[in-house]
C-alpha atoms as a PDB file:
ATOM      1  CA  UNK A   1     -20.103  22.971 -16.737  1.00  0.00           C
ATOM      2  CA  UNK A   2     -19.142  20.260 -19.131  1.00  0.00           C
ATOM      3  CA  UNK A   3     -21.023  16.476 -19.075  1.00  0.00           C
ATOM      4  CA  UNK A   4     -18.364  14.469 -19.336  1.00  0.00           C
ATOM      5  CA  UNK A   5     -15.446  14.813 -16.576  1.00  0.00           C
ATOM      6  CA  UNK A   6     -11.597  15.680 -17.641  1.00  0.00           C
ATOM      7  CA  UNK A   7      -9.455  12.421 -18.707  1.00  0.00           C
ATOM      8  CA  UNK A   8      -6.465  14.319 -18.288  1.00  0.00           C
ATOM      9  CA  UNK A   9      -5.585  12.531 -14.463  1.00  0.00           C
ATOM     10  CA  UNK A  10      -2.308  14.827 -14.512  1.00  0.00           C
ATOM     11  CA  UNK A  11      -3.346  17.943 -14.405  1.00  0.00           C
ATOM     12  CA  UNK A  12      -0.832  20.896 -12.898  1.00  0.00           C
ATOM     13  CA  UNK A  13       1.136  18.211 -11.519  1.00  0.00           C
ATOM     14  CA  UNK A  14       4.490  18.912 -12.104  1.00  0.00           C
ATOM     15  CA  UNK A  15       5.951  17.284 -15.269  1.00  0.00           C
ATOM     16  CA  UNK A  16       8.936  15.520 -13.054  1.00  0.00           C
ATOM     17  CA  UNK A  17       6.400  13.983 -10.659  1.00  0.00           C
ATOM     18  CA  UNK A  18       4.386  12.674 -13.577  1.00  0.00           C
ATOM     19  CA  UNK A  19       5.212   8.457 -14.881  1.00  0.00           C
ATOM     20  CA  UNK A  20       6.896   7.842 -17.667  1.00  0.00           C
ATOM     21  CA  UNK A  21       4.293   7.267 -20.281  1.00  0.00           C
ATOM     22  CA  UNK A  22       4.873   4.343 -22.864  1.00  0.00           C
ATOM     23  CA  UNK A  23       2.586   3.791 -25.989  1.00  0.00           C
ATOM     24  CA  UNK A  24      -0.319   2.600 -24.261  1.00  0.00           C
ATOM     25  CA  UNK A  25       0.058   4.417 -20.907  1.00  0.00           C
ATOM     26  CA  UNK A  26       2.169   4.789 -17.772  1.00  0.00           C
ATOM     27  CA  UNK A  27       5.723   2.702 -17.508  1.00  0.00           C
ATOM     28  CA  UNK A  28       6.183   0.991 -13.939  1.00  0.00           C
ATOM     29  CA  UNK A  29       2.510   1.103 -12.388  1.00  0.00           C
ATOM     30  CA  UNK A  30       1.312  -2.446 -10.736  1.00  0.00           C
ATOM     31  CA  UNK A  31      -1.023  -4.059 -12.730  1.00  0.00           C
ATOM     32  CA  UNK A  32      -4.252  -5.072 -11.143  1.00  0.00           C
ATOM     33  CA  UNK A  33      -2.819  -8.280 -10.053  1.00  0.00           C
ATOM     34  CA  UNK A  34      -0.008  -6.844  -8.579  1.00  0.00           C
ATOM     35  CA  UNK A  35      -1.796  -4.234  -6.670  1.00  0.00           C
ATOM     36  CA  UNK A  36      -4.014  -7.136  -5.388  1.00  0.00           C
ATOM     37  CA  UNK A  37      -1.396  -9.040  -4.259  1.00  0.00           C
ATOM     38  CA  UNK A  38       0.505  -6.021  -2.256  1.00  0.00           C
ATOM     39  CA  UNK A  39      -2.800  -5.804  -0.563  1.00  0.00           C
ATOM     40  CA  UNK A  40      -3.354  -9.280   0.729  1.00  0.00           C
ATOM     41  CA  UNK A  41       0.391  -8.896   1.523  1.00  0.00           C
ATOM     42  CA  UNK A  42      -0.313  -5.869   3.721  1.00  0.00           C
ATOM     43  CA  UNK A  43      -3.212  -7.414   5.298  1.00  0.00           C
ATOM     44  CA  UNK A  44      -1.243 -10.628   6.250  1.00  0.00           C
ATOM     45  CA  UNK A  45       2.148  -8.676   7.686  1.00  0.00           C
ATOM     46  CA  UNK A  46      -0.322  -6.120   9.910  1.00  0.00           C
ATOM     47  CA  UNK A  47      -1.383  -9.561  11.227  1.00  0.00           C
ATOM     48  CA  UNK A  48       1.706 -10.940  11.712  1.00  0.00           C
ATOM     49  CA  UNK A  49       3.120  -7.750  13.349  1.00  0.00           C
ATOM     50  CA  UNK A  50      -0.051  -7.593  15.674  1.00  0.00           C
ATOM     51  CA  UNK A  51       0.901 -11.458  16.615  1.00  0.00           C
ATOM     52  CA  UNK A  52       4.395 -10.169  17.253  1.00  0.00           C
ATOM     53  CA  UNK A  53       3.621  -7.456  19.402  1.00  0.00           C
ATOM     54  CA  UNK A  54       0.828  -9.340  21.242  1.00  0.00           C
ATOM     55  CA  UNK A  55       3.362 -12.443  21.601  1.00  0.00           C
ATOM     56  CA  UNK A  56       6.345 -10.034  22.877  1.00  0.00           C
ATOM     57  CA  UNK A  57       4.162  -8.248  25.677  1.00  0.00           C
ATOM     58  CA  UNK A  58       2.715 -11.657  27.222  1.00  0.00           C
ATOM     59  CA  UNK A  59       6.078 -12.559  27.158  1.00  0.00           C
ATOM     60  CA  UNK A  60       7.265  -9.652  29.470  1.00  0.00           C
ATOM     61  CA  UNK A  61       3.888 -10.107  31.059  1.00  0.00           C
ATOM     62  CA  UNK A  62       4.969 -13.149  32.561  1.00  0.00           C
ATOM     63  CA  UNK A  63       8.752 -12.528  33.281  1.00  0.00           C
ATOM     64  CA  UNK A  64       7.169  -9.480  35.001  1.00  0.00           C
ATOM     65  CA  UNK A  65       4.273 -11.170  37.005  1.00  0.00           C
ATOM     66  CA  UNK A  66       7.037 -14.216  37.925  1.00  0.00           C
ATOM     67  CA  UNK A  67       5.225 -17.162  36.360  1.00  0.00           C
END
């Protein structure tokens, strides 16, 4: 058992699913602020779809009920 743990993230993954590595590490991967932004932009569009479908049904709701 070895202290330290394995830097080597690829390990038997297959060389063609592997990224592209540039000088400094992997080519097209998000940086930090990118990956922050997709997630605030996935939080707001499950809200807005949630709206939708919420908006949609009271909708039907009340061509259903007659109101």
């Amino acid at each position: 058992m070895t202290v330290f743990s394995d830097l080597n993230l690829d390990g038997d993954v297959p060389v063609r699913a592997r990224p592209d590595y540039g000088e400094w590490g992997p080519n097209a991967v998000d940086t930090t602020a990118q990956k922050k932004r997709h997630r605030v932009y996935a939080v707001i569009a499950f809200i807005v779809a949630v709206a939708v479908i919420v908006g949609a049904g009271y909708f039907w709701y009340r061509i259903v009920m007659g109101y």
